[in-house]
Protein backbone atom coordinates (compact mmCIF):
# COMPACT_ATOMS: atom_id res chain seq x y z
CA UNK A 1 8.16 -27.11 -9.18
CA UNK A 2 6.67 -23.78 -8.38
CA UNK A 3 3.52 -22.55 -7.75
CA UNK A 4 2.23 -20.29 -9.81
CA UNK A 5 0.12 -17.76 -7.19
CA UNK A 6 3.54 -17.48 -4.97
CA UNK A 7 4.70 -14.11 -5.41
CA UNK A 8 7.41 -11.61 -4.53
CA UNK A 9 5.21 -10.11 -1.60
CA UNK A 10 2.08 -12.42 -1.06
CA UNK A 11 0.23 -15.30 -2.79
CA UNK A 12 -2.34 -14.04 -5.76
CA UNK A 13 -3.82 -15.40 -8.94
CA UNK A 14 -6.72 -16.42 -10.38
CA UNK A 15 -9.33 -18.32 -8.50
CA UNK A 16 -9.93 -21.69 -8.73
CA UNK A 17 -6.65 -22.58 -11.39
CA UNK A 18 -4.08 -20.86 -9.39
CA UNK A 19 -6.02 -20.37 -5.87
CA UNK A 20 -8.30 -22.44 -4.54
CA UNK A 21 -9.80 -23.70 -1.05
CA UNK A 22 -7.59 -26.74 -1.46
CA UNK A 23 -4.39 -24.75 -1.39
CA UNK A 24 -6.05 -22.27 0.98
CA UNK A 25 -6.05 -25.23 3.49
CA UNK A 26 -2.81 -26.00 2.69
CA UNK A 27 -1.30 -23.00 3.03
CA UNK A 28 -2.95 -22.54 6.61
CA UNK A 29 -1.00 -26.18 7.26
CA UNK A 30 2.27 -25.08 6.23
CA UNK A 31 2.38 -21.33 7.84
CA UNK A 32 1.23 -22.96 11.16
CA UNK A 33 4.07 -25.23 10.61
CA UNK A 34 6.68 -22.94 9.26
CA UNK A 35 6.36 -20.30 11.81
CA UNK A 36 5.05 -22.38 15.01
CA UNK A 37 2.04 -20.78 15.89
CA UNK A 38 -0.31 -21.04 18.08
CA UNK A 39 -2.51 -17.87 17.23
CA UNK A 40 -3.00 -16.55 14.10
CA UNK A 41 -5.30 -13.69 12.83
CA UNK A 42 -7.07 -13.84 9.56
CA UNK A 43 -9.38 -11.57 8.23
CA UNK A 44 -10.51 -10.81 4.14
CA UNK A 45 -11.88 -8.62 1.92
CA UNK A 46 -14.99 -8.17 0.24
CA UNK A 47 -14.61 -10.59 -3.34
CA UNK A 48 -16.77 -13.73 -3.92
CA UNK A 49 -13.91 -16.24 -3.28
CA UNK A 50 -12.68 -14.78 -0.01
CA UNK A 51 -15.04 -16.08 1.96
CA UNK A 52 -14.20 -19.95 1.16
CA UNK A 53 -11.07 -19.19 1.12
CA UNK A 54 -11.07 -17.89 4.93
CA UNK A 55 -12.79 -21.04 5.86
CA UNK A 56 -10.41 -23.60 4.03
CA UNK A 57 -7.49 -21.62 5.60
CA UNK A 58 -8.72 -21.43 8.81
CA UNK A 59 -9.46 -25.22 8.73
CA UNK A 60 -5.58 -25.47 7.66
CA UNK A 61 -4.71 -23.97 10.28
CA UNK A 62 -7.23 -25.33 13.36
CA UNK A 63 -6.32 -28.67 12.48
CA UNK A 64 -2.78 -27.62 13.01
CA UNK A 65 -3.60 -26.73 16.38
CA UNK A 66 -3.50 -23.36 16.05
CA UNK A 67 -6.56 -20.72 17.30
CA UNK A 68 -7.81 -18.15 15.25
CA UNK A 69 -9.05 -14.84 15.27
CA UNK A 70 -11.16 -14.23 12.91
CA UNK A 71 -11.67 -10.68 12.31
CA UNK A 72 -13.95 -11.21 9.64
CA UNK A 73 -14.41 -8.30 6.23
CA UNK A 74 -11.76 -6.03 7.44
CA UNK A 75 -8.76 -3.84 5.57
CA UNK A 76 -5.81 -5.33 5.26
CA UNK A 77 -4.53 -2.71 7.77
CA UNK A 78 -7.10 -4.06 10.15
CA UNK A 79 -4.86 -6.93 10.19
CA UNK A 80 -1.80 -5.30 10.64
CA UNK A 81 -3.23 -3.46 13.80
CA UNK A 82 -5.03 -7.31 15.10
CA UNK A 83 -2.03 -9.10 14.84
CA UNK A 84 -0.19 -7.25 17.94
CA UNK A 85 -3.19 -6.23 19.41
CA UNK A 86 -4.31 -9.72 20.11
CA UNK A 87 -0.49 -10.83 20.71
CA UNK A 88 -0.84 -13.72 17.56
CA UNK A 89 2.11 -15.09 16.34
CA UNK A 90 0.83 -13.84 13.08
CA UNK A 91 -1.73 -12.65 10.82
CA UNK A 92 -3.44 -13.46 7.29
CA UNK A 93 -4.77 -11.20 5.03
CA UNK A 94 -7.19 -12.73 1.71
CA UNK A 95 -7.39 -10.31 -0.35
CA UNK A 96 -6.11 -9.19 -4.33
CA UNK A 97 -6.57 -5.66 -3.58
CA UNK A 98 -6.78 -4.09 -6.95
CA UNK A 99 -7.04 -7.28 -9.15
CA UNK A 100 -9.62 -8.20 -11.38
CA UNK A 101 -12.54 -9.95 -9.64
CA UNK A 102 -11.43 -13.12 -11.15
CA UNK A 103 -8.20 -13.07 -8.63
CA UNK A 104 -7.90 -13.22 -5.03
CA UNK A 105 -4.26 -13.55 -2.78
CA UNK A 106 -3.29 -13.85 0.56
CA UNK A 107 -0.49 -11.20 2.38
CA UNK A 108 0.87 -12.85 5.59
CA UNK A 109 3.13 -11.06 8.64
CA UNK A 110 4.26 -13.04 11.56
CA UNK A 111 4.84 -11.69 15.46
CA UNK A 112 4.16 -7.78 15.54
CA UNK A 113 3.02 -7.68 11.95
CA UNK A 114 6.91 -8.38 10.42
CA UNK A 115 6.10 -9.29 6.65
CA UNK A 116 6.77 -12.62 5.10
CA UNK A 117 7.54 -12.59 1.53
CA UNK A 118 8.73 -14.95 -0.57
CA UNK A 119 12.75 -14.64 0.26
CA UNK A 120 11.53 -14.65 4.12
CA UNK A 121 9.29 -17.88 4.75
CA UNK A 122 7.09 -17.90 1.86
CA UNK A 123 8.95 -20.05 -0.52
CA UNK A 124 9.60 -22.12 2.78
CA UNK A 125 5.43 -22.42 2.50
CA UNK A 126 5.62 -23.27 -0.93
CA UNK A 127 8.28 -26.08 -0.63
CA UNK A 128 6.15 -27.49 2.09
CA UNK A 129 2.98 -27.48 -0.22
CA UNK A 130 5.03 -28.66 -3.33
CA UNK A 131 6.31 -31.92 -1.40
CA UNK A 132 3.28 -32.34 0.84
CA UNK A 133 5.57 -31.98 3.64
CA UNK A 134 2.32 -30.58 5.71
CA UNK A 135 2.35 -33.65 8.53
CA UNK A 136 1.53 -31.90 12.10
CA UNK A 137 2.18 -33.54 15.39
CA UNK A 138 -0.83 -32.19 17.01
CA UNK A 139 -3.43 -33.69 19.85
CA UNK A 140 -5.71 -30.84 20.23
CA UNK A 141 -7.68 -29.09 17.36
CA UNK A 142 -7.10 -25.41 17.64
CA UNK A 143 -10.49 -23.21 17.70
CA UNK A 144 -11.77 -20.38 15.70
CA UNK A 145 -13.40 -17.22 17.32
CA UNK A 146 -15.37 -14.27 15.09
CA UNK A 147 -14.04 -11.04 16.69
CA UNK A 148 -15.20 -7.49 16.20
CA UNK A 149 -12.23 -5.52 15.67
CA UNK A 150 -13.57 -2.35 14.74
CA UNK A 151 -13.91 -0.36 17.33
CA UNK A 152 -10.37 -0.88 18.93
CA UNK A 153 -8.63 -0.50 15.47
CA UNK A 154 -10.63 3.10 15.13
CA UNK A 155 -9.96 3.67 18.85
CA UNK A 156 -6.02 3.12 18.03
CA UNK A 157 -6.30 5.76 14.74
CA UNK A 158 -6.68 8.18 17.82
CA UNK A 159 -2.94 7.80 17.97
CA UNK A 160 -2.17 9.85 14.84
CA UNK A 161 -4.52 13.15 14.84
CA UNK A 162 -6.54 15.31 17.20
CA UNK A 163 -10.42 16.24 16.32
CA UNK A 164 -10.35 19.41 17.90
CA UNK A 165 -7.64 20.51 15.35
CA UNK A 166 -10.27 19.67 12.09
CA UNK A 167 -12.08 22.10 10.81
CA UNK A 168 -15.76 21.08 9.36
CA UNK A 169 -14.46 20.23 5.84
CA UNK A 170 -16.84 18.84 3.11
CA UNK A 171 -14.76 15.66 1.84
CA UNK A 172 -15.99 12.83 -0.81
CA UNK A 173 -15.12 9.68 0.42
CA UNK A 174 -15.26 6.53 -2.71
CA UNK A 175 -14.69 3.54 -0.88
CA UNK A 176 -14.71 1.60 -4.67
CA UNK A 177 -17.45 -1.19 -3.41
CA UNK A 178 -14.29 -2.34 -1.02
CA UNK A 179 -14.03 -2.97 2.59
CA UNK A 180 -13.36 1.22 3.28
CA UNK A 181 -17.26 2.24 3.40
CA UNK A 182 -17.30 -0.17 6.68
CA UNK A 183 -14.03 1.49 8.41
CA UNK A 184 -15.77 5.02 7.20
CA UNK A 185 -19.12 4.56 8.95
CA UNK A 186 -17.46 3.76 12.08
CA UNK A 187 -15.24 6.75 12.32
CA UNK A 188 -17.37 9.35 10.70
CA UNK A 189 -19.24 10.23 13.94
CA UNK A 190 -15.60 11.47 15.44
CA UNK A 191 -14.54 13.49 12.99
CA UNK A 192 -16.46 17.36 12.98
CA UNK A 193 -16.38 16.62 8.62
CA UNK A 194 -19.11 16.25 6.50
CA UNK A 195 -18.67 12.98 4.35
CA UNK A 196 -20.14 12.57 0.95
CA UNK A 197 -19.47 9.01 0.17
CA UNK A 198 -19.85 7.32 -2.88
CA UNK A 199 -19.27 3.42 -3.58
CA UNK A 200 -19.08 2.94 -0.08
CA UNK A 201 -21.31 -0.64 -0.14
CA UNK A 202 -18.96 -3.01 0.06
CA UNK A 203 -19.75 -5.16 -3.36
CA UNK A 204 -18.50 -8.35 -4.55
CA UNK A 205 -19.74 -7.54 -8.14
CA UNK A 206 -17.38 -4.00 -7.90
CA UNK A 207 -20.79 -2.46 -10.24
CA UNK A 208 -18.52 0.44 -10.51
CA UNK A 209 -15.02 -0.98 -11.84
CA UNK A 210 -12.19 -2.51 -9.69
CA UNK A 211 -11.17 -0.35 -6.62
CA UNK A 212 -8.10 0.28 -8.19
CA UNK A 213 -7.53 4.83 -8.48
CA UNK A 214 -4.21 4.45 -10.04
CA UNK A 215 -6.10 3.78 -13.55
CA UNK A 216 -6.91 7.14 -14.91
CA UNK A 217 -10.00 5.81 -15.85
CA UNK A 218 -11.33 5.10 -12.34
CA UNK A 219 -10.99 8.87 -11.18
CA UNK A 220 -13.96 10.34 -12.81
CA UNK A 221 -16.58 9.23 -10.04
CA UNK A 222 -14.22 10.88 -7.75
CA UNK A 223 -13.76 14.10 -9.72
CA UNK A 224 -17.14 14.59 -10.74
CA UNK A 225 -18.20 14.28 -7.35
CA UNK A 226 -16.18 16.90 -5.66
CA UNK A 227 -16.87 19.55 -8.81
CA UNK A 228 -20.95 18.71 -8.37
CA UNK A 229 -20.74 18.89 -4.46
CA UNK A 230 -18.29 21.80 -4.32
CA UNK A 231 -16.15 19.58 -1.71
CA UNK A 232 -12.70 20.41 -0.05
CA UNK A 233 -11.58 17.28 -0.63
CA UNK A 234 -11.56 13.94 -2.50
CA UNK A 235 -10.09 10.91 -0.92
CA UNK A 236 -10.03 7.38 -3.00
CA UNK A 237 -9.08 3.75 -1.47
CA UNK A 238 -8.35 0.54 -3.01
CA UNK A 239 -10.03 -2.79 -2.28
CA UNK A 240 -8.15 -3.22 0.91
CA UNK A 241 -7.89 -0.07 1.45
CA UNK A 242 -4.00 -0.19 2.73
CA UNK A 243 -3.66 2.89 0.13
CA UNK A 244 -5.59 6.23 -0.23
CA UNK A 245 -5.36 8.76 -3.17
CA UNK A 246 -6.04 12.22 -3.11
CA UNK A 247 -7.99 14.71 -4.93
CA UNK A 248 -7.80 18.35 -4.66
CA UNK A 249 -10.99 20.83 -4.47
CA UNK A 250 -10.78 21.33 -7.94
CA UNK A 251 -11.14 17.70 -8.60
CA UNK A 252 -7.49 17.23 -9.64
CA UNK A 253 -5.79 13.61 -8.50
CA UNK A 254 -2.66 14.49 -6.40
CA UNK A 255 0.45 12.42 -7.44
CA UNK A 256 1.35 9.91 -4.08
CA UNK A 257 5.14 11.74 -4.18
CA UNK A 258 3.58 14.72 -3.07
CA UNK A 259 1.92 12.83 -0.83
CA UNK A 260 4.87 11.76 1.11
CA UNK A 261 6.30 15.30 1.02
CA UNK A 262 2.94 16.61 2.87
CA UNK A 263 3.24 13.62 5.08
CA UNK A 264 6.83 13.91 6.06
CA UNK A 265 5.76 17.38 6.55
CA UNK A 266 3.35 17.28 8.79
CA UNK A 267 4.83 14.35 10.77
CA UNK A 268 7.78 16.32 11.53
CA UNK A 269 6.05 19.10 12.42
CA UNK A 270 5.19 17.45 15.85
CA UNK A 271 8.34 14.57 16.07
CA UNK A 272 11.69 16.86 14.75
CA UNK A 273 14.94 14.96 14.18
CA UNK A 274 13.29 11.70 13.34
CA UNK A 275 14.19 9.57 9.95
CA UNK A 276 11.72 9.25 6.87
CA UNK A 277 11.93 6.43 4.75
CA UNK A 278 11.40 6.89 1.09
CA UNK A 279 11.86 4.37 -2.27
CA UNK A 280 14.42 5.85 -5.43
CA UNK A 281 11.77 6.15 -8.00
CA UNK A 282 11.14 10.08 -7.24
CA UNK A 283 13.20 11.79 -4.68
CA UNK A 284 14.05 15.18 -4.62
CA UNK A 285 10.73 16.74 -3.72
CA UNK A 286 11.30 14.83 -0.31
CA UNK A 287 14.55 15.10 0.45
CA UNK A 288 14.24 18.61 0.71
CA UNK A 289 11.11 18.87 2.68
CA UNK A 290 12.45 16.38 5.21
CA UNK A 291 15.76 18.42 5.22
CA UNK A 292 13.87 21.48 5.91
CA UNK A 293 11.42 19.66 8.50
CA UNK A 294 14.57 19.13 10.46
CA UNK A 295 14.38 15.25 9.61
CA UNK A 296 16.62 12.78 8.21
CA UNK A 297 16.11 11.19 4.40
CA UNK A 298 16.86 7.72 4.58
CA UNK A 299 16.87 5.70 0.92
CA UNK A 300 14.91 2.28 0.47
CA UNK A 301 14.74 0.17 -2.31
CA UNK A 302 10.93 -0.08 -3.32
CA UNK A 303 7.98 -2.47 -1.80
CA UNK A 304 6.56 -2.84 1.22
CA UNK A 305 9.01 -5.62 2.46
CA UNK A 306 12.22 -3.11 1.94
CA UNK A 307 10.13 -0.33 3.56
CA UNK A 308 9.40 -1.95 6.43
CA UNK A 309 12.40 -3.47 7.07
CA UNK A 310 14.85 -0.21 6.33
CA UNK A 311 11.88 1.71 8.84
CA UNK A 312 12.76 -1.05 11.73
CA UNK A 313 16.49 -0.93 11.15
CA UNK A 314 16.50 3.16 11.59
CA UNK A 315 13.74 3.24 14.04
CA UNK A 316 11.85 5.67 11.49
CA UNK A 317 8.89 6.83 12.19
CA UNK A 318 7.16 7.36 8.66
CA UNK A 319 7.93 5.58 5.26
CA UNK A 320 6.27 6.65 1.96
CA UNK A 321 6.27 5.09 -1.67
CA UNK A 322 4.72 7.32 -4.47
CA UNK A 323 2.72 4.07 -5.27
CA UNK A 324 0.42 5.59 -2.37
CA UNK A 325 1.94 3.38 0.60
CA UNK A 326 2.32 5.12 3.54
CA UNK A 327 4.03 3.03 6.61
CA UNK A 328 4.22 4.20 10.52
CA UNK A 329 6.31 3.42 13.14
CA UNK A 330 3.10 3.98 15.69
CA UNK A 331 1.29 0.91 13.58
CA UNK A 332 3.38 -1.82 13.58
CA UNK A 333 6.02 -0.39 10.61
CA UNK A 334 2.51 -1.33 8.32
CA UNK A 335 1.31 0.48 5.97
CA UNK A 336 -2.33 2.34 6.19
CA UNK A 337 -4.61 4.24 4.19
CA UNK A 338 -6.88 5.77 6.70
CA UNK A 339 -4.28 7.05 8.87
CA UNK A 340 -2.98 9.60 5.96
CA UNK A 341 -6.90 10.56 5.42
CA UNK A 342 -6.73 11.64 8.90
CA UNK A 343 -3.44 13.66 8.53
CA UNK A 344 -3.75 15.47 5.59
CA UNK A 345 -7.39 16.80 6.51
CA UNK A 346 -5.66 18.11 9.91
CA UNK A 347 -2.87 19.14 8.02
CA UNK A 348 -5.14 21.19 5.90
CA UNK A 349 -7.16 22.15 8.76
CA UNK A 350 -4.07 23.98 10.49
CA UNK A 351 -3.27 25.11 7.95
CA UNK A 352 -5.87 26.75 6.80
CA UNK A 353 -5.33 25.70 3.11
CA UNK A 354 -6.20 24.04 0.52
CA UNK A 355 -4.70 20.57 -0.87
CA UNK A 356 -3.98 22.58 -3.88
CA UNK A 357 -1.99 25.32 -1.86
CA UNK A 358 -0.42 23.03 -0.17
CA UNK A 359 1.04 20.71 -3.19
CA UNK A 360 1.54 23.57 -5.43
CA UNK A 361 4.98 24.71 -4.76
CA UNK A 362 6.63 21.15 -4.53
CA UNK A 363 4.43 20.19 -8.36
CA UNK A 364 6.00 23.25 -9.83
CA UNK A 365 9.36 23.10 -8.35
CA UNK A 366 9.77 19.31 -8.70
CA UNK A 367 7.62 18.62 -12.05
CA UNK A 368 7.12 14.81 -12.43
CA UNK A 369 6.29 12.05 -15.41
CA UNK A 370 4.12 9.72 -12.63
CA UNK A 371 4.88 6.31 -13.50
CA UNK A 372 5.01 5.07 -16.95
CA UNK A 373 4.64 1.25 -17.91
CA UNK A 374 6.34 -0.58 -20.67
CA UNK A 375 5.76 -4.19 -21.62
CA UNK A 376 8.89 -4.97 -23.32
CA UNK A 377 10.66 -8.50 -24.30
CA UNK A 378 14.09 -7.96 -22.45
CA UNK A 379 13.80 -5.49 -19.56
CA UNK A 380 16.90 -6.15 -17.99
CA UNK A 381 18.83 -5.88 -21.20
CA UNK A 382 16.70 -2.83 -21.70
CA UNK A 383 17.90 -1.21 -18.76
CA UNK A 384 21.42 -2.08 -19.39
CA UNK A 385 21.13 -0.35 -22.60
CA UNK A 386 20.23 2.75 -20.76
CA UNK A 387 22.69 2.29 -18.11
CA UNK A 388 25.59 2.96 -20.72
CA UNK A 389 23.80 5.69 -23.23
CA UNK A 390 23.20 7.80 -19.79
CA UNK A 391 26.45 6.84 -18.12
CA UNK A 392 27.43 10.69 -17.54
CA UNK A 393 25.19 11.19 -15.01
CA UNK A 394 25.24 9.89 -11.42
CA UNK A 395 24.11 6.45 -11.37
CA UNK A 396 22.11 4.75 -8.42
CA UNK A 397 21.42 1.20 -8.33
CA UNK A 398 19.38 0.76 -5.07
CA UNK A 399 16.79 -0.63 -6.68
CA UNK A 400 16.46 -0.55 -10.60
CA UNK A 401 18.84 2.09 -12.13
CA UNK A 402 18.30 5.60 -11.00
CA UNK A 403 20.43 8.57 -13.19
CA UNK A 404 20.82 11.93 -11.51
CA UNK A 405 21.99 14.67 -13.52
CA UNK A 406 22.34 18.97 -12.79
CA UNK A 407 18.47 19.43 -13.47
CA UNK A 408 16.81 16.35 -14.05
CA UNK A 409 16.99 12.62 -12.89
CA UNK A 410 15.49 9.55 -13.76
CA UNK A 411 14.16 5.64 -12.07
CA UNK A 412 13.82 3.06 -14.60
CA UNK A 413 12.77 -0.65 -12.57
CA UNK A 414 11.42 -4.51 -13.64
CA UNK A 415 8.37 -5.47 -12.18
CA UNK A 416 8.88 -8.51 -9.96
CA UNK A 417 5.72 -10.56 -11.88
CA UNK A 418 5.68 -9.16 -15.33
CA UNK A 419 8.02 -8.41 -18.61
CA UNK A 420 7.29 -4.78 -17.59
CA UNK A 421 9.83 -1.78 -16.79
CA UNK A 422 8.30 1.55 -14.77
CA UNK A 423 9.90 4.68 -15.49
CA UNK A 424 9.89 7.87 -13.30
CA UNK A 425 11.32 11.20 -14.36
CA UNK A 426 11.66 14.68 -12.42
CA UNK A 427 13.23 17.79 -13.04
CA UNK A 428 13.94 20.79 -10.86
CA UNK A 429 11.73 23.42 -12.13
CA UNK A 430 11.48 22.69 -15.82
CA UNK A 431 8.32 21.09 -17.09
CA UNK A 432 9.32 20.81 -20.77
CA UNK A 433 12.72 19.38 -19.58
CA UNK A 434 11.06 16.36 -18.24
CA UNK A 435 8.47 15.74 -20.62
CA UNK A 436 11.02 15.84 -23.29
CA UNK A 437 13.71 13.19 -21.03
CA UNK A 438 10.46 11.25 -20.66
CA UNK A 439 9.54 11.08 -24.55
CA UNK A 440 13.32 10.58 -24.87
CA UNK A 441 13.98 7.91 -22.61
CA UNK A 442 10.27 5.96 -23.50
CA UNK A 443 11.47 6.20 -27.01
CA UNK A 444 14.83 4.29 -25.96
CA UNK A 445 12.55 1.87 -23.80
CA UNK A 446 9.82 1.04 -26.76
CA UNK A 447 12.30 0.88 -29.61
């Protein structure tokens, strides 16, 4: 028997049929037990359920013996940085991040913020739950302490950019009703920027649309904002705020593989000869950034598990997905969305240029599709399919099937959850080249 909310990643579904306080305590039973612990950090985000969830998990685990920190509505970064900070065994996250309202999940890391997915303790969790294995030998109840996190997690963002070195930029700041307006208040007296912040009440009810910017449709508020306020900047988070998107000052969104080139960029700047980290899906804008950043290009297969995992093995010091992840070496491997806010306004700052400027030359040389979703029957027969009608070209299987050829290359991928397949395609210079592979290939995918 499985469990439906168990995931690839983390636990997530809809709340109370697939998550509920019951399994909330149960799961706080079974990670106590699975990873002996005798600290654990839990914090969650803003949605209606996460609050009853926290306390049925946090009962889980007291009556396991285990003390908590509880860090309270936080980012899920927040928990990243509390877990070494406070020397726990591990940490907790509730949270769905972009999910409907209707969903909430949980993302768990043990000692030093190491993930645990489901090939690495969760289905260990699961089994436990399943078979009501979730007996403790225990004489002491473990206690629970609220903690304000806050200022040491904004005093540890110190870490990654100077003050002195950002110029007063005008930048609109859409929290989404998520946790990221309470992170934002707390650092905006540091920085010499002027915020305009929309959405930044943290909202159960998300009155403006799940904090999700990766849905066209959710980019407007952003947009319109910078035009009307004639900003420098727009920056966009999710629910838990572990991603950021990026707006130029003409109100354009920013693709997230440009992102990582700008990164990469401005990491090596100040830390030469050290490896990025970067998923198939689209590579070549990087690869030759890092290359002339005097770095090293080192290939991961996609999610946050792989990342962090390929980042410890090489001792890299940045990882980026195009799915707006952005992982550090200098915060636990995790992943963070207010630690590339911070970098690309200094970035800009030294600059002395504008996000457009600066993203121009790698859009046009490296044109891109974004990622396309397809709901299809068969995916992995799909892909097969394309495997042989492209076998000319250089194949890749790191993680779906990637096809390189002289000026244009492709990432077609399942989603771990779904009966979906994502497609990315680039070309070196040649916009009509890769919306015509992309028609091509979607044709081939939809047929």
């Amino acid at each position: 028997m499985k469990l439906n909310s168990f995931k690839a990643y983390d636990v997530r579904g809809k709340v109370p049929s697939e998550l509920n306080t019951e399994i909330a305590r149960k799961i706080g039973i079974a990670f106590a037990k699975y990873l002996k612990t005798s600290k654990v950090v839990v914090g969650r985000d803003i949605r209606k359920s996460s609050e009853e969830l926290s306390s049925a998990l946090i009962e889980g685990l007291t009556s396991s013996g285990v003390d908590v920190v509880n860090i309270g509505l936080c980012g899920t970064e927040m928990v990243y940085f509390a877990t070494p900070y406070f020397d726990a065994d591990g940490g907790i996250m509730i949270t769905a991040s972009h999910n409907p309202p209707e969903y909430n999940g949980m993302k768990f890391v043990k000692k030093n913020s190491v993930p645990v997915g489901y090939d690495s303790g969760l289905n260990v969790i699961e089994k436990m739950i399943v078979e009501n294995d979730l007996e403790v030998e225990t004489k002491n109840k473990g206690k629970a302490e609220n903690t304000d996190v806050m200022p040491a997690f904004i005093d540890n963002l110190r870490k990654f950019y100077s003050p002195d070195k950002i110029k007063p930029l005008k930048v609109v700041v859409n929290a989404g009703n998520g946790c990221a307006g309470l992170a934002l208040n707390s650092i905006e007296s540091k920085l010499p920027i002027t915020m305009i912040k929309i959405f930044n009440e943290p909202d159960s009810d998300f009155p403006n649309g799940v904090p999700n910017p990766l849905l066209p449709e959710n980019r407007q508020p952003t947009f319109e904002a910078v035009i009307n306020n004639k900003a420098d900047l727009g920056v966009a988070w999710d629910g838990d705020y572990d991603r950021c998107f990026f707006f130029d000052e003409k109100g354009n969104f920013i693709e997230g593989y440009y992102i990582v080139g700008l990164l990469a960029k401005s990491i090596l700047k100040t830390n030469p000869n050290e490896k990025i980290v970067h998923d198939p899906r689209l590579i070549w804008n990087t690869l030759k950034i890092v290359s002339q950043s005097g770095g090293t290009a080192v290939l991961s297969k996609s999610g946050h598990a792989y990342i962090k995992e390929k980042m410890r093995e090489v001792n890299s010091i940045y990882g980026g997905e195009m799915s707006a992840h952005h992982y550090f070496r200098e915060n636990a491997y995790s992943d963070s969305g207010m630690i590339p806010f911070l970098l690309i306004i200094q970035l800009m700052s030294e600059e002395n240029k504008k996000l457009s400027e600066l993203v121009e030359e790698m859009i046009s040389e490296f044109p891109c599709s974004g990622e396309i979703n397809s709901t299809i029957n068969d995916p992995a027969g799909k892909i097969k399919e394309i495997e042989k009608i492209y076998a000319d070209g250089i194949k890749d299987l790191t993680d779906g099937l990637s096809v390189e050829f002289k000026d244009w290359r492709f990432n077609i991928r399942m989603s771990n959850t779904e009966p979906i397949v994502r497609l990315n395609v680039e070309s070196k210079g040649n916009v009509r080249l890769m919306e015509e592979k992309t028609k091509e290939l979607l044709d081939i995918i939809r047929s």
